[in-house]
Protein backbone atom coordinates (compact mmCIF):
# COMPACT_ATOMS: atom_id res chain seq x y z
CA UNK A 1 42.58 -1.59 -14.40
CA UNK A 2 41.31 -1.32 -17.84
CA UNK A 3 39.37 1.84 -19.82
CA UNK A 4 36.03 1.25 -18.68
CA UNK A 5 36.75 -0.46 -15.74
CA UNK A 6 35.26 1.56 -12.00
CA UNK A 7 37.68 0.35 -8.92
CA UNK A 8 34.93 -1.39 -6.68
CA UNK A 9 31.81 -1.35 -9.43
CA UNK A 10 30.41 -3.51 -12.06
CA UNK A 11 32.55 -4.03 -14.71
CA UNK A 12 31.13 -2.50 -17.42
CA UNK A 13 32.94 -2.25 -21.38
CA UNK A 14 34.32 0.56 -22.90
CA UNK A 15 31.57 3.14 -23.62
CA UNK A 16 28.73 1.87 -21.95
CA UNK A 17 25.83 3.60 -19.62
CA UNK A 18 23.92 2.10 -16.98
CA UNK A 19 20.35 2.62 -18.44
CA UNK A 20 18.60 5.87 -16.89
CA UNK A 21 15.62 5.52 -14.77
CA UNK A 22 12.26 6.37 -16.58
CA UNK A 23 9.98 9.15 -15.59
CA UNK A 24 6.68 7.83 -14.00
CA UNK A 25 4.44 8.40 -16.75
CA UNK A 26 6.73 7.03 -19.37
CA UNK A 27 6.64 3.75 -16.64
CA UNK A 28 2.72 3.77 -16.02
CA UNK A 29 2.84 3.52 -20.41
CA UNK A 30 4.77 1.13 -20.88
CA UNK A 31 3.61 -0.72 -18.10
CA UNK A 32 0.17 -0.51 -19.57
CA UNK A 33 1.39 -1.69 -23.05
CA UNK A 34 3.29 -4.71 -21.40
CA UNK A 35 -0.32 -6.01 -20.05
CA UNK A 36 -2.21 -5.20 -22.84
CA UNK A 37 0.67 -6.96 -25.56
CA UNK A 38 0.54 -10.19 -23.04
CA UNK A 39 -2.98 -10.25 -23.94
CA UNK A 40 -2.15 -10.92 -28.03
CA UNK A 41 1.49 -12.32 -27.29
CA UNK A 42 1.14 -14.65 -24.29
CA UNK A 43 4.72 -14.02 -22.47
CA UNK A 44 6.63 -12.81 -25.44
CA UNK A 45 5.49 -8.95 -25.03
CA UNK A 46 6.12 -9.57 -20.76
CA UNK A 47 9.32 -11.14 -21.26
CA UNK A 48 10.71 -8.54 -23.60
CA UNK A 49 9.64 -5.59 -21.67
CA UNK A 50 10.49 -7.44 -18.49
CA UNK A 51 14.37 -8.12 -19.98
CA UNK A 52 14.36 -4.47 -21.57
CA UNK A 53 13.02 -2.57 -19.13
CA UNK A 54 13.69 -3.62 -15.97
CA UNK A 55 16.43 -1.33 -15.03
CA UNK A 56 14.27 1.48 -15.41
CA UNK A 57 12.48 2.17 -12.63
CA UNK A 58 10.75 -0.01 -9.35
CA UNK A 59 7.30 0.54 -11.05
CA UNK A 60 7.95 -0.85 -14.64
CA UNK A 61 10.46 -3.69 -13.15
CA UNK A 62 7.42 -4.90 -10.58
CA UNK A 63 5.04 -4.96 -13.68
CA UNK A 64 6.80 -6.68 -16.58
CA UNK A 65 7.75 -9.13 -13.41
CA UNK A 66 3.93 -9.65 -12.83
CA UNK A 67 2.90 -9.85 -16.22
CA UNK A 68 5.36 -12.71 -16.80
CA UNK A 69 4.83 -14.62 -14.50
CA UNK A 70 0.52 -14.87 -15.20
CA UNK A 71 1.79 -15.56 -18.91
CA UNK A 72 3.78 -17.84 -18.28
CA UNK A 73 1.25 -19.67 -15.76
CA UNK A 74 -1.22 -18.51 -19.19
CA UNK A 75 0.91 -20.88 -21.34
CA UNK A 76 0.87 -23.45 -18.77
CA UNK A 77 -2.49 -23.29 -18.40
CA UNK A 78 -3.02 -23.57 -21.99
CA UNK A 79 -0.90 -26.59 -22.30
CA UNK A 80 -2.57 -28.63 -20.00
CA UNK A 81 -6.05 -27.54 -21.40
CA UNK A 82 -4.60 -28.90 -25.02
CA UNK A 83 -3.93 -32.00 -23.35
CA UNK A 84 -7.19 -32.53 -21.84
CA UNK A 85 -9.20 -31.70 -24.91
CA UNK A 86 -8.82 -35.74 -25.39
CA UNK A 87 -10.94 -36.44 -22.44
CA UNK A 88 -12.87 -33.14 -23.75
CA UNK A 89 -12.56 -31.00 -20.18
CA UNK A 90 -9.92 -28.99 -22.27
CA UNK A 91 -12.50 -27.79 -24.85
CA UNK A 92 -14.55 -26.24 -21.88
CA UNK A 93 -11.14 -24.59 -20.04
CA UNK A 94 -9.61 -23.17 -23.34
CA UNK A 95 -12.38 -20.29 -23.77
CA UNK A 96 -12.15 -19.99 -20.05
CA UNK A 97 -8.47 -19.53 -19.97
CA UNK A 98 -8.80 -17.04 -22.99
CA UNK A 99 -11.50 -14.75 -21.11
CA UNK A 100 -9.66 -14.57 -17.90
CA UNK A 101 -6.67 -13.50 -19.70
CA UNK A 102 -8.84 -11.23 -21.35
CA UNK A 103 -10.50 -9.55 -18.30
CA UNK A 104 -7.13 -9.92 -16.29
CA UNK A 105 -5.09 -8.14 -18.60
CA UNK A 106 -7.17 -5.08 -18.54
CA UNK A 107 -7.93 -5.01 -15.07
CA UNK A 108 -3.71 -5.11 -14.91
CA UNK A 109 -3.81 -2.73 -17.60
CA UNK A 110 -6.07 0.10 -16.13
CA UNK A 111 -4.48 0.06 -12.90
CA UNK A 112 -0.84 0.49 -14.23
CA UNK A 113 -1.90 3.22 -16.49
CA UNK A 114 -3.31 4.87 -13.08
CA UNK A 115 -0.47 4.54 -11.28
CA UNK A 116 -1.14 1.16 -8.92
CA UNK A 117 0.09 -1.71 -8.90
CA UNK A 118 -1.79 -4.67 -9.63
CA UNK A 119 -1.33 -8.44 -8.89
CA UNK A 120 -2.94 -11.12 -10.74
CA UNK A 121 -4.87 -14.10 -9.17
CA UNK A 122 -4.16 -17.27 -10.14
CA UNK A 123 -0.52 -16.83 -11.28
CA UNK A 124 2.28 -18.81 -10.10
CA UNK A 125 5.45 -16.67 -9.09
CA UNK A 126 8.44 -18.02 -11.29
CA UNK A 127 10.47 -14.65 -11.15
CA UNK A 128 10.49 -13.62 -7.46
CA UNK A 129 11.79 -9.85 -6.74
């Protein structure tokens, strides 16, 4: 067995620590900021918090999961809408798609900055628990 190395454990290099779990207000924040940055960044804010943070705690982990997958179905969404703007249907779902991300976001937003968790319609579930 090599420095670093636990008998039974993850193998884990030389000097490293397993991240340490967040305290639930320092969760419920950046939970809050994950939502609210998928509302300006589409998935890149979710996917970075969600690949960042999810080692820190069941709270932050279930919300950068949630807010990933609805961005992801947001881009997807978005896509297809570009598409159909040659028939012109995508013209009409583009500001659609822009206001429910809107309004979901903050609903997501609101209730992770009080604690809840929140679960947003319409999204597909890439990342499963």
């Amino acid at each position: 067995m090599t420095y670093g190395q636990q008998p039974g454990g993850p193998q884990y290099p030389a000097g490293y620590q397993a991240p340490q779990p967040m305290r639930p207000e320092d969760q419920r924040l950046w939970a809050t900021l994950t939502h609210i940055g998928g509302i300006f960044s589409n998935f890149l804010v979710p996917l970075i918090a969600y690949l960042v943070l999810r080692d820190r705690g069941n709270f932050i982990r279930e919300h950068t999961r949630v807010a990933l997958n609805f961005h992801i179905t947001v881009a997807i969404a978005y896509a297809v809408a570009g598409v159909l703007t040659i028939v012109l249907i995508g013209a009409l779902l583009l500001p659609v798609i822009g206001i429910l991300t809107i309004v979901f976001g903050i609903m997501a937003a609101v209730a992770a900055n009080a604690g809840q968790f929140y679960r947003y319609p319409l999204s597909i579930e890439f990342i499963k628990q």
